[in-house]
C-alpha atoms as a PDB file:
ATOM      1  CA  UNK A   1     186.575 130.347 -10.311  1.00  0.00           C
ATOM      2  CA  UNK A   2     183.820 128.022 -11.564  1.00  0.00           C
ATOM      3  CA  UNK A   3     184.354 124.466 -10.868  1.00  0.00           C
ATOM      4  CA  UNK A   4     186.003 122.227 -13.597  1.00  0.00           C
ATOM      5  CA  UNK A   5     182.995 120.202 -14.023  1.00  0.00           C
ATOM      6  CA  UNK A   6     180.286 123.449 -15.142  1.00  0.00           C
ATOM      7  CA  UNK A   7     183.412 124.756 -17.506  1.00  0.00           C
ATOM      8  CA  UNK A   8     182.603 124.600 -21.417  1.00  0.00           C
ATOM      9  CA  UNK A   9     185.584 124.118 -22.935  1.00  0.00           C
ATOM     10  CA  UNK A  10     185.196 122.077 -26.188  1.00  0.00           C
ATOM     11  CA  UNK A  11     184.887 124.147 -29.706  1.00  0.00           C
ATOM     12  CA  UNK A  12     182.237 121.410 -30.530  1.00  0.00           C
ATOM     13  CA  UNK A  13     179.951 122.255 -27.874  1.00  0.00           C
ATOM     14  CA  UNK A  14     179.821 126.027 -28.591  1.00  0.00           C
ATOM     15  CA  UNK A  15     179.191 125.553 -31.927  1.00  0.00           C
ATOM     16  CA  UNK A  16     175.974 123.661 -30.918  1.00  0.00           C
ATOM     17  CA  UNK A  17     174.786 125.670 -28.478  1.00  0.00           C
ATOM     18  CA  UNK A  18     174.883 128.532 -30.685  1.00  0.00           C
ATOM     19  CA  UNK A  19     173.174 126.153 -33.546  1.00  0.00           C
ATOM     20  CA  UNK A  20     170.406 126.012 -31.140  1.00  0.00           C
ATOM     21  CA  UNK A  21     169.650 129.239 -32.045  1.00  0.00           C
ATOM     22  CA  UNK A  22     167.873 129.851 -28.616  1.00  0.00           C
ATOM     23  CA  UNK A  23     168.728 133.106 -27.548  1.00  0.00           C
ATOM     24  CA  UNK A  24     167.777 135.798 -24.033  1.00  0.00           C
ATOM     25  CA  UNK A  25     169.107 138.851 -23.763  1.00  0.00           C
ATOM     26  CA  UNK A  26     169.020 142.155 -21.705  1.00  0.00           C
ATOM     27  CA  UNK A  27     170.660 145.226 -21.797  1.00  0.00           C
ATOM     28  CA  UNK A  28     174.380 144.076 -20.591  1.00  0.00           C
ATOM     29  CA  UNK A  29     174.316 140.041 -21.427  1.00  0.00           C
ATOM     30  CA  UNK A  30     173.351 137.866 -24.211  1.00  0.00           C
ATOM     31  CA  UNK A  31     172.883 134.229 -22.964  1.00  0.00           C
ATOM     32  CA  UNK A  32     172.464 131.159 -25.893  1.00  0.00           C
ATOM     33  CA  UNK A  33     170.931 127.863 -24.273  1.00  0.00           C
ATOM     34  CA  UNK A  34     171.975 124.757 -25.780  1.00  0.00           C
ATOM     35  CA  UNK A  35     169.690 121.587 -25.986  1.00  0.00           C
ATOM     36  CA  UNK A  36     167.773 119.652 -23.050  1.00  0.00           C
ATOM     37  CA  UNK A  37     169.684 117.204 -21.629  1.00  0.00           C
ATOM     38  CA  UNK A  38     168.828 113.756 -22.461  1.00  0.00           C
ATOM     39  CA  UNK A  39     170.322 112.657 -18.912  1.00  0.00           C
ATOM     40  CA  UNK A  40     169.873 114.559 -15.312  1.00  0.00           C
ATOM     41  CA  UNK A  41     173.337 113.244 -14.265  1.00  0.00           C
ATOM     42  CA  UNK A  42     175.177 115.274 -15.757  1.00  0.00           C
ATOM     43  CA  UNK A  43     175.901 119.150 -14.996  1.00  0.00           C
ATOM     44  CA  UNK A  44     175.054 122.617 -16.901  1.00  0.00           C
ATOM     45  CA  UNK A  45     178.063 123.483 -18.653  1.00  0.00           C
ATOM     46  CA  UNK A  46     178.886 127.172 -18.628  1.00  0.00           C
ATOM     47  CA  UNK A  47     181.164 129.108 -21.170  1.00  0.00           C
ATOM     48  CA  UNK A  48     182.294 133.000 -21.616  1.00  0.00           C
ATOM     49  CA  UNK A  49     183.090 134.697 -24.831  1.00  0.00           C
ATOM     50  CA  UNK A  50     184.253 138.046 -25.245  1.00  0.00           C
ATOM     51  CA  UNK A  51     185.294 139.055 -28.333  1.00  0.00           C
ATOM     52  CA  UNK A  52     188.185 141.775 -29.589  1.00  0.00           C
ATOM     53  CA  UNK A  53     185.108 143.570 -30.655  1.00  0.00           C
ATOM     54  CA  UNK A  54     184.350 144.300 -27.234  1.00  0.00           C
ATOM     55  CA  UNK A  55     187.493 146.332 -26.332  1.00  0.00           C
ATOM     56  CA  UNK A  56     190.808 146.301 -27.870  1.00  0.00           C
ATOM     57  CA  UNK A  57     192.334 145.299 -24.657  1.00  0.00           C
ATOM     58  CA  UNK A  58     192.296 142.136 -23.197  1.00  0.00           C
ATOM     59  CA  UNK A  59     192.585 143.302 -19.439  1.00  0.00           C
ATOM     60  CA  UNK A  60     189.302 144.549 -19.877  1.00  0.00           C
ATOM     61  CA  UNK A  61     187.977 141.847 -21.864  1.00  0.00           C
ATOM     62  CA  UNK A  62     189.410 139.495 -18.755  1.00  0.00           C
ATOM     63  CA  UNK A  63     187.552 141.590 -16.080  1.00  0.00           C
ATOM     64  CA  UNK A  64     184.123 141.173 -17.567  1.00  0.00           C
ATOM     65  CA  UNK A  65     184.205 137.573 -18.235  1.00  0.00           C
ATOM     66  CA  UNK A  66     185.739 137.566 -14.338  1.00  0.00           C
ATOM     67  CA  UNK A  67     182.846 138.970 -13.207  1.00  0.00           C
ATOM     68  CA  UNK A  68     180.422 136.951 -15.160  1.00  0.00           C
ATOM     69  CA  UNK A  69     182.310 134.059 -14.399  1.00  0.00           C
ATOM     70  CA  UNK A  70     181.664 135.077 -10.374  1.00  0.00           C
ATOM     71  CA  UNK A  71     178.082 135.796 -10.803  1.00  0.00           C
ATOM     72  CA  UNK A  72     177.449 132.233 -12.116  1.00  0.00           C
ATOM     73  CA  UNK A  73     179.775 130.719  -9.561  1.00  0.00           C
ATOM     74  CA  UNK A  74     177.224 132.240  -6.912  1.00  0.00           C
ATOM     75  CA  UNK A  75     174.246 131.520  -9.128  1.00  0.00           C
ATOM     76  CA  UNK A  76     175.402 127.404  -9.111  1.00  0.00           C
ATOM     77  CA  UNK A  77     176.499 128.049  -4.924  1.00  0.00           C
ATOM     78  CA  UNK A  78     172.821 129.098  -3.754  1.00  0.00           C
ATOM     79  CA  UNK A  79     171.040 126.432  -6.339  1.00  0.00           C
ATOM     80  CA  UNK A  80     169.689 129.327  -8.485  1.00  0.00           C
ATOM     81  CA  UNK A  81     169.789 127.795 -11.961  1.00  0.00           C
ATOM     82  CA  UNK A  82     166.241 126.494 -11.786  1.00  0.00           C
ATOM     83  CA  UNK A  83     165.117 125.778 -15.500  1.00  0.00           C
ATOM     84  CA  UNK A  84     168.957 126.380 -16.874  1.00  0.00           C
ATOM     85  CA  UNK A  85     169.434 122.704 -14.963  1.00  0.00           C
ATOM     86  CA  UNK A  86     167.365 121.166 -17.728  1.00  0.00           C
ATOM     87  CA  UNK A  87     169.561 122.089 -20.250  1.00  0.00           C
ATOM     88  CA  UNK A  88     173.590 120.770 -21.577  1.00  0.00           C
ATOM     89  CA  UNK A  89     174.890 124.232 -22.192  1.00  0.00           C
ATOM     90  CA  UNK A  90     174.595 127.987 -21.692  1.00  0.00           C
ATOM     91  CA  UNK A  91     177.040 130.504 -23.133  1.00  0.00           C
ATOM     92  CA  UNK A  92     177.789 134.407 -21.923  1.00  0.00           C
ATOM     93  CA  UNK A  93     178.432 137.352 -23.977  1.00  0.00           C
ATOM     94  CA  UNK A  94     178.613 140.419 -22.534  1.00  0.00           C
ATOM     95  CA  UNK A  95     177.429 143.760 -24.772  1.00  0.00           C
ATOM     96  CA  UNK A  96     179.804 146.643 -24.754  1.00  0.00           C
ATOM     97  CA  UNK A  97     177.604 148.432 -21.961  1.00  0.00           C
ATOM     98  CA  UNK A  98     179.068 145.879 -19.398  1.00  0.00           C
ATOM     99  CA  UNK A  99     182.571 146.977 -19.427  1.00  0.00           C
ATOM    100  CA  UNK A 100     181.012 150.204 -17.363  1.00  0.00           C
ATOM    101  CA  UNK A 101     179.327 148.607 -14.654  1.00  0.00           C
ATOM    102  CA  UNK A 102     179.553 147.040 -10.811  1.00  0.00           C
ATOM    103  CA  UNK A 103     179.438 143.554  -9.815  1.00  0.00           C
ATOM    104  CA  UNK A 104     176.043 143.788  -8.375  1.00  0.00           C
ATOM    105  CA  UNK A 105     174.888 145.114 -11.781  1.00  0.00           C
ATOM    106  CA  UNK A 106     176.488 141.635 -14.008  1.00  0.00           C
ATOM    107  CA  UNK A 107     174.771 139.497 -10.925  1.00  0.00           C
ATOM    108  CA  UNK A 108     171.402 141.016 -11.375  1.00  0.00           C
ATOM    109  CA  UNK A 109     171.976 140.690 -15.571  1.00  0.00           C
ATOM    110  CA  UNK A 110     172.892 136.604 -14.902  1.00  0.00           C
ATOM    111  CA  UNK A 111     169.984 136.128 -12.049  1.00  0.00           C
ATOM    112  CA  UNK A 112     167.498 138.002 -14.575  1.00  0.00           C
ATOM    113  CA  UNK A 113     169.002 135.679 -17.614  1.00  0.00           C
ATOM    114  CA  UNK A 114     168.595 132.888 -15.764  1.00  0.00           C
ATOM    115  CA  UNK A 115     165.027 133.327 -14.612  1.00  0.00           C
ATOM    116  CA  UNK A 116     163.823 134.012 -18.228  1.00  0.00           C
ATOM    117  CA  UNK A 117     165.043 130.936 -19.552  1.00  0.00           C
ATOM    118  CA  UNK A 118     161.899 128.589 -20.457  1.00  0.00           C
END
């Protein structure tokens, strides 16, 4: 699980990161990247949406934002969020295409997210 201090939790914070309007995407993620923090202090928050959209059921909406959820968790572990340090928030949505696929799969996706962020 990814620590309580990298969780985005407030309503108000993912409706301006997604104001931001600053968007990278590949074929099983879509990542939006808030603004640049003003202060170095304070941690990257990370948040997971998965919509009904998706799939219809929400055991399979839970597994993909499990594994996402993991694949960050690692990411933030081996001090692998390079440029996505710089910045206050970062939000996950996975396409329908990720439902289908491994672990190793999502963790390439969030390392190749990640390193494309400017």
């Amino acid at each position: 699980m990814l620590p309580k201090q990298y969780r985005l939790k407030n309503t108000k914070a993912f409706d301006a990161t997604y104001k931001q309007k600053q968007v990278v995407s590949d074929g099983l993620l879509t990542l939006y990247i808030g603004k640049k923090k003003t202060d170095a202090a304070y941690p990257t928050k990370i948040g997971f949406v998965v919509s009904k959209k998706l799939h219809k059921r929400a055991t399979k909406r839970n597994r993909i934002k499990r594994l996402v959820r993991e694949a960050c968790r690692l990411e933030i572990k081996n001090n692998a969020l390079k440029n996505a340090e710089n910045y206050m928030s970062l939000i996950f949505l996975p396409k329908p295409r990720a439902l289908d696929v491994s672990f190793s799969d999502v963790q390439k996706s969030v390392k190749f997210l990640i390193d494309r962020i400017r």
